[in-house]
C-alpha atoms as a PDB file:
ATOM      1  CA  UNK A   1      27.412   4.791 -18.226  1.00  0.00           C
ATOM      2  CA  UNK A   2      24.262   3.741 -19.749  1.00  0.00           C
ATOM      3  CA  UNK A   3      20.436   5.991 -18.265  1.00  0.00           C
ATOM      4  CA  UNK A   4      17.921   4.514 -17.035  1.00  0.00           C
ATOM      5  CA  UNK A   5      15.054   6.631 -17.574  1.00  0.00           C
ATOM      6  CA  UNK A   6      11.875   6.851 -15.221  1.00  0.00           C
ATOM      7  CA  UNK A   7      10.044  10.071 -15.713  1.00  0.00           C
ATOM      8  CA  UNK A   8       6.934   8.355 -13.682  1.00  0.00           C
ATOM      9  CA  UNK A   9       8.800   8.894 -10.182  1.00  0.00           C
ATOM     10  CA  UNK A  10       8.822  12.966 -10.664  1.00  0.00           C
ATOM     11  CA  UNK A  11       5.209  12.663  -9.465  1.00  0.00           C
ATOM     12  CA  UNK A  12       6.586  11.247  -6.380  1.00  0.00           C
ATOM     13  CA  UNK A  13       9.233  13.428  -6.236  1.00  0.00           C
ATOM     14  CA  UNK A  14       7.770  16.522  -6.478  1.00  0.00           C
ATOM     15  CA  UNK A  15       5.015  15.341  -4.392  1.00  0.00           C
ATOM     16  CA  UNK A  16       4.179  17.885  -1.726  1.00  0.00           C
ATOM     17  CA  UNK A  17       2.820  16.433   1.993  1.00  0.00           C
ATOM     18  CA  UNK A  18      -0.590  15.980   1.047  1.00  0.00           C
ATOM     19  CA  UNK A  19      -3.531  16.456   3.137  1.00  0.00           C
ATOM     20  CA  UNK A  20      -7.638  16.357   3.438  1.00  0.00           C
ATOM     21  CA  UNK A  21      -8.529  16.047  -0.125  1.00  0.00           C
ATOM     22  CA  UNK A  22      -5.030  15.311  -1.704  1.00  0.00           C
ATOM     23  CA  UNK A  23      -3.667  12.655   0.597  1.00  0.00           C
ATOM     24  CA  UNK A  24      -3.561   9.228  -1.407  1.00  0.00           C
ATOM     25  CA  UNK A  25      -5.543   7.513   1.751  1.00  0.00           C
ATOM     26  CA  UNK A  26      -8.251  10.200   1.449  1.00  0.00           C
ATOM     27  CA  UNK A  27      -8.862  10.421  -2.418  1.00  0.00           C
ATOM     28  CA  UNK A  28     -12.545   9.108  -3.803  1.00  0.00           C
ATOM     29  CA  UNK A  29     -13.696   8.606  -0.005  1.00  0.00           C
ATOM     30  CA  UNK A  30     -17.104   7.548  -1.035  1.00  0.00           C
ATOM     31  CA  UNK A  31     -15.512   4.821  -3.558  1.00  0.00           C
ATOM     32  CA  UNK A  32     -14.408   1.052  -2.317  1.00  0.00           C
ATOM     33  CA  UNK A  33     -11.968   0.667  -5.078  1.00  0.00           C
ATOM     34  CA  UNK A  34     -10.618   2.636  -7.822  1.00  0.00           C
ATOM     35  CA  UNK A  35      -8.054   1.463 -10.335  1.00  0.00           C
ATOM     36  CA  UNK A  36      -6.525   4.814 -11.185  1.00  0.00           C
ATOM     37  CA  UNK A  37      -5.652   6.021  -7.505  1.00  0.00           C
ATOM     38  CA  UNK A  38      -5.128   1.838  -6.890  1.00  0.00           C
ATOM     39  CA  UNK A  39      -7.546   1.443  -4.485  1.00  0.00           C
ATOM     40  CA  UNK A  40      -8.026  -2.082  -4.120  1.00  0.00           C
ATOM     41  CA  UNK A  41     -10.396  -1.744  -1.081  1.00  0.00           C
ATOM     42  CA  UNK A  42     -11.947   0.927   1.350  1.00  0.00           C
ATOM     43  CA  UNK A  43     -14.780   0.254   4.077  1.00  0.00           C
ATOM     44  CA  UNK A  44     -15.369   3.199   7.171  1.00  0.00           C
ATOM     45  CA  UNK A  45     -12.227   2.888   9.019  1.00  0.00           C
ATOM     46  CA  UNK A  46      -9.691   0.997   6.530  1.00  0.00           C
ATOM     47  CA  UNK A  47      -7.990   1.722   3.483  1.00  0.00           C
ATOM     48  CA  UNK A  48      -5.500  -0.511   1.264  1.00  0.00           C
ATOM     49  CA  UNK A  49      -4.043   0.810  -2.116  1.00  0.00           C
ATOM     50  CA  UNK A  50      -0.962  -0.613  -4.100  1.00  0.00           C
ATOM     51  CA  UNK A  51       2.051   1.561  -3.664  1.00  0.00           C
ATOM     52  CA  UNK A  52       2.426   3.195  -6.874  1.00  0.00           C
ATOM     53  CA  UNK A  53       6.267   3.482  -6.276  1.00  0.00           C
ATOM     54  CA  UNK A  54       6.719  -0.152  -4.753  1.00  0.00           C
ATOM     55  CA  UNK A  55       9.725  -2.217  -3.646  1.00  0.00           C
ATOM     56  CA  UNK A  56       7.882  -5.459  -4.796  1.00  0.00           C
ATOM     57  CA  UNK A  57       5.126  -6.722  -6.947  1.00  0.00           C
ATOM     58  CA  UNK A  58       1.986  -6.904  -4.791  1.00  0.00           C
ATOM     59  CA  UNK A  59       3.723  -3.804  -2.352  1.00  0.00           C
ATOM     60  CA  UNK A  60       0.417  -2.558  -0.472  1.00  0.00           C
ATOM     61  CA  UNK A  61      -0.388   0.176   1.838  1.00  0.00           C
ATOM     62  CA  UNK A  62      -3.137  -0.542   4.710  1.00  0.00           C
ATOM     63  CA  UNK A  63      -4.087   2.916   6.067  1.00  0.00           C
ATOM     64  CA  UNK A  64      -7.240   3.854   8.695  1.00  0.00           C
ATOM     65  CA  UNK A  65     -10.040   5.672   6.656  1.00  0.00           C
ATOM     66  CA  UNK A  66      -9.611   8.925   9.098  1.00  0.00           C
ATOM     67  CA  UNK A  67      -6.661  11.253   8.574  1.00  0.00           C
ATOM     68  CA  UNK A  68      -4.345  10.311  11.289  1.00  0.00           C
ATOM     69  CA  UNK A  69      -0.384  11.081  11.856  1.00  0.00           C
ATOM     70  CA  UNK A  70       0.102   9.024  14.525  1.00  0.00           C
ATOM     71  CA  UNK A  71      -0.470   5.749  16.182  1.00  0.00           C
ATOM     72  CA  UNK A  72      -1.400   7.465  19.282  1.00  0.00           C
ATOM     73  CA  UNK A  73      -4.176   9.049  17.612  1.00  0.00           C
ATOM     74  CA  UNK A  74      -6.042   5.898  16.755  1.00  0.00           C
ATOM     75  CA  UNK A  75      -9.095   4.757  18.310  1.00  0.00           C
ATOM     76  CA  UNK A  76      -9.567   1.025  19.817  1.00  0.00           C
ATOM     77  CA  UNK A  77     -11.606  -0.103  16.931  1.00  0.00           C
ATOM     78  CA  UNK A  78      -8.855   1.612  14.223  1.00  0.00           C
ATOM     79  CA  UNK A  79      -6.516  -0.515  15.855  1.00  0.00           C
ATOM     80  CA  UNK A  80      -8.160  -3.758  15.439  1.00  0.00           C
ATOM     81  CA  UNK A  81      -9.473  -3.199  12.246  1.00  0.00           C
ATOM     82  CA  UNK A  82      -5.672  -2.507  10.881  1.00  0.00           C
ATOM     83  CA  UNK A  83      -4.375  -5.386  12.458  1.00  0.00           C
ATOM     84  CA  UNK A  84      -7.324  -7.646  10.869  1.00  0.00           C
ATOM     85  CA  UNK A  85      -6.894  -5.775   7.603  1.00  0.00           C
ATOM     86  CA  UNK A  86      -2.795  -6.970   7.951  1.00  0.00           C
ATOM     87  CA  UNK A  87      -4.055 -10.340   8.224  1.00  0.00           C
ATOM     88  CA  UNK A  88      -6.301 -10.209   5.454  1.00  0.00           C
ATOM     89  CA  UNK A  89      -3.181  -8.149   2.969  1.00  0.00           C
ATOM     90  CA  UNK A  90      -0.836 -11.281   3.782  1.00  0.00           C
ATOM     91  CA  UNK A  91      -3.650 -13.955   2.955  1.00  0.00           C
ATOM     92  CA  UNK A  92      -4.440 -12.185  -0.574  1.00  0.00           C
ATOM     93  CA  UNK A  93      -0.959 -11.756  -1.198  1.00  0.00           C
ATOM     94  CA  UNK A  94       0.057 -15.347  -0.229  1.00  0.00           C
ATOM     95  CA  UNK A  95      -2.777 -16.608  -2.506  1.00  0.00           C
ATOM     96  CA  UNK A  96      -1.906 -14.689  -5.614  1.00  0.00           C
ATOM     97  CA  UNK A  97       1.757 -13.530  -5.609  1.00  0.00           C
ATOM     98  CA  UNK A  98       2.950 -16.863  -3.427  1.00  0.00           C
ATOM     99  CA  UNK A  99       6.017 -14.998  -1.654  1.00  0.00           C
ATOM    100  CA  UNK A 100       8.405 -16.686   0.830  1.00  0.00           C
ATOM    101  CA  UNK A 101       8.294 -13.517   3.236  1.00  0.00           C
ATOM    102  CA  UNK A 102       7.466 -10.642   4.247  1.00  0.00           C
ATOM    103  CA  UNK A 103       8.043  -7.085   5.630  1.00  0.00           C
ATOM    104  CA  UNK A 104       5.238  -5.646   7.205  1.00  0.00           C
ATOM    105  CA  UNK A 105       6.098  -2.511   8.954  1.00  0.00           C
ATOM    106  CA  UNK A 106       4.911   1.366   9.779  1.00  0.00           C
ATOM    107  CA  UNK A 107       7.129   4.393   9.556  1.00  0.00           C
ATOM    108  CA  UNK A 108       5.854   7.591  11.910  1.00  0.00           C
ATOM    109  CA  UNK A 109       7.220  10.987  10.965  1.00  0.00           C
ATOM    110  CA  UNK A 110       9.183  11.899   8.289  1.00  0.00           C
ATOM    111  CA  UNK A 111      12.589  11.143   9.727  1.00  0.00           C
ATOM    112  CA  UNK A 112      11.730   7.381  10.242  1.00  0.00           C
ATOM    113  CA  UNK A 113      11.008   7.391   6.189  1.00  0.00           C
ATOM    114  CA  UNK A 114       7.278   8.099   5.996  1.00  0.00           C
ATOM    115  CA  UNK A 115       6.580   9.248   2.718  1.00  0.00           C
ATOM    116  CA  UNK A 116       3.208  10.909   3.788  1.00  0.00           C
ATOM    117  CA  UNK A 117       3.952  11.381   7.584  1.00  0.00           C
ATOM    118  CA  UNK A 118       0.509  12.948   7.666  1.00  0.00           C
ATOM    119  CA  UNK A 119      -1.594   9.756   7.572  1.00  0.00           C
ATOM    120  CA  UNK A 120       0.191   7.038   8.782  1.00  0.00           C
ATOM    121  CA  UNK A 121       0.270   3.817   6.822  1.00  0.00           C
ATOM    122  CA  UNK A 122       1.626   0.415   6.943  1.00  0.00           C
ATOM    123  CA  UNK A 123       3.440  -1.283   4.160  1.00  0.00           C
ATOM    124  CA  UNK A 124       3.136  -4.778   3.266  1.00  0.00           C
ATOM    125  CA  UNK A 125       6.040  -5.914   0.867  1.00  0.00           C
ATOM    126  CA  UNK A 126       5.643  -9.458  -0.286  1.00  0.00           C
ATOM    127  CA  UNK A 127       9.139 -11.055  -0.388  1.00  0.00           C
ATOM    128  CA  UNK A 128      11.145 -13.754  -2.703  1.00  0.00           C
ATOM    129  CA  UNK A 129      13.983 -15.609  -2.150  1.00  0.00           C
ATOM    130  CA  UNK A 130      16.612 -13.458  -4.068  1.00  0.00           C
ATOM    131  CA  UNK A 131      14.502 -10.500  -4.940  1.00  0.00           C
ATOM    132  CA  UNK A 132      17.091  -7.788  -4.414  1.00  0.00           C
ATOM    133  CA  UNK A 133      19.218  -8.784  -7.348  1.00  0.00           C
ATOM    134  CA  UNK A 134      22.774  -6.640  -8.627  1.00  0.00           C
ATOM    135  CA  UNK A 135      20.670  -3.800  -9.934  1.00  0.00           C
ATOM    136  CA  UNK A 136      19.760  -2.675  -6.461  1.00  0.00           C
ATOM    137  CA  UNK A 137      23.146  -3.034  -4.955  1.00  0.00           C
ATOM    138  CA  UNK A 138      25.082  -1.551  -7.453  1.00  0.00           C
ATOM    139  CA  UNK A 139      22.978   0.670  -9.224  1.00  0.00           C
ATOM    140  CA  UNK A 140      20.150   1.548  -6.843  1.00  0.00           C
ATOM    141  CA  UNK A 141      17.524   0.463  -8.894  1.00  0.00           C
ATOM    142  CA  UNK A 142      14.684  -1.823  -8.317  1.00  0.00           C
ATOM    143  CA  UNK A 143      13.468  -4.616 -11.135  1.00  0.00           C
ATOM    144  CA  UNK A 144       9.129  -4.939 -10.487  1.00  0.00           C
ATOM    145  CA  UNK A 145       8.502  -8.100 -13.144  1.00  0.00           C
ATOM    146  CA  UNK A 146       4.764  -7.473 -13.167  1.00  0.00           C
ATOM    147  CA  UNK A 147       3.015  -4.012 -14.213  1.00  0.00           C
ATOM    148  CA  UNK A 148       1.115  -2.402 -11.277  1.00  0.00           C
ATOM    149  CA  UNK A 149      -2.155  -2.618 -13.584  1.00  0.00           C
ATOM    150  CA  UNK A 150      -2.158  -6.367 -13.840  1.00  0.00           C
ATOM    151  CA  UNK A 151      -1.203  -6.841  -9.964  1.00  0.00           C
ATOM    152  CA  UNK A 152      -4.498  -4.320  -8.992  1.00  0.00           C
ATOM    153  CA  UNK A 153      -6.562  -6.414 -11.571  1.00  0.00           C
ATOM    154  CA  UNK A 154      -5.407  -9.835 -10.201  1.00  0.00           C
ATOM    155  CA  UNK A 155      -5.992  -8.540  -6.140  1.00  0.00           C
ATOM    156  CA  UNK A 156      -9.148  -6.674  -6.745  1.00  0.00           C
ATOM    157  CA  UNK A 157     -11.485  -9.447  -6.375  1.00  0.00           C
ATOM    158  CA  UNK A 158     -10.414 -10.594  -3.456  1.00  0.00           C
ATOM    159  CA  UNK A 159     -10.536  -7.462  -1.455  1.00  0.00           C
ATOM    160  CA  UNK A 160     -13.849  -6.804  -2.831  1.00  0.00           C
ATOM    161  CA  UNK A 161     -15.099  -9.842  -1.820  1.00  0.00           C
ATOM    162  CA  UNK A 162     -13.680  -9.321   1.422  1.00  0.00           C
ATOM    163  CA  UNK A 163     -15.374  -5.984   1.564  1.00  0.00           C
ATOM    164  CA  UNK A 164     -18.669  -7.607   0.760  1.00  0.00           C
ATOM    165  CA  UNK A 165     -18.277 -10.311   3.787  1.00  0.00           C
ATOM    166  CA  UNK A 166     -17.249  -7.391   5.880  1.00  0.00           C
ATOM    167  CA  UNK A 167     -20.240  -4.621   5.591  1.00  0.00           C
ATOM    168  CA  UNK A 168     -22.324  -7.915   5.674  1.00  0.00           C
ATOM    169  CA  UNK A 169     -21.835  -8.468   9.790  1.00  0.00           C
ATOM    170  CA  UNK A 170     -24.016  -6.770  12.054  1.00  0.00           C
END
């Protein structure tokens, strides 16, 4: 049996549920984009970052700004600014990473798979024809072809230009 070694994923796994200052969604508040938490965009009530443990090149998360567990808890104007921010995550990654699908989806609560139940997220996992290759059937282990670094340089722009159209309506 050969290893496969991947000491990067203890940070996940040791992970504890964070919160206020430590959740992922809540880091450098007063920043639109960061490269080293991957925050490829951030305006007053929406968030997107790349997964840093994805299932896919391009694999984003598309938070609300606020600290919210639940769907419930979301005001009208959350809503639609997630759903528009969905929109927006599928365009970029149709431009640059030219999948054939998608899964877009939200997990609430840690039984249903949320990996920070505390502030609920949505994924967006671009999708190729083939993707899930032996590796993950046999060994559970995903293949990601392109480093996260080059896909947050490569998305970046567009988000930020999307940011600057956005705080740019009245």
């Amino acid at each position: 049996m050969k290893n496969l070694w991947t000491p990067w994923r203890m940070a996940y796994i040791e992970e504890k549920e964070p919160g206020g200052e430590n959740c992922i969604f809540e880091a450098g508040m007063e920043k639109t984009h960061e490269k080293e938490s991957l925050l490829l965009y951030r305006d007053p009530i929406v968030a997107v970052l790349l997964n840093r443990f994805p299932y896919a090149n391009g694999h984003l998360l598309v938070a609300p700004a606020r600290h919210a567990a639940d769907i419930s808890d979301l005001q009208p104007e959350e809503c639609s600014a997630l759903f528009a921010m969905l929109q927006e995550a599928v365009a970029i990654l149709r431009k640059h990473k030219k999948p054939d699908g998608f899964n877009v989806g939200l997990n609430l609560g840690t039984v249903a798979g949320a990996g920070h139940p505390g502030h609920l997220h949505f994924h967006v996992v671009p999708r190729w024809e083939g993707d899930h290759n032996f590796m993950t059937v046999l060994a559970e282990v995903r293949t990601i072809p392109e480093h996260i670094e080059e896909t947050f340089v490569a998305l970046l722009p567009d988000f930020q230009e999307l940011l600057q159209k956005n705080t740019a309506r009245p």
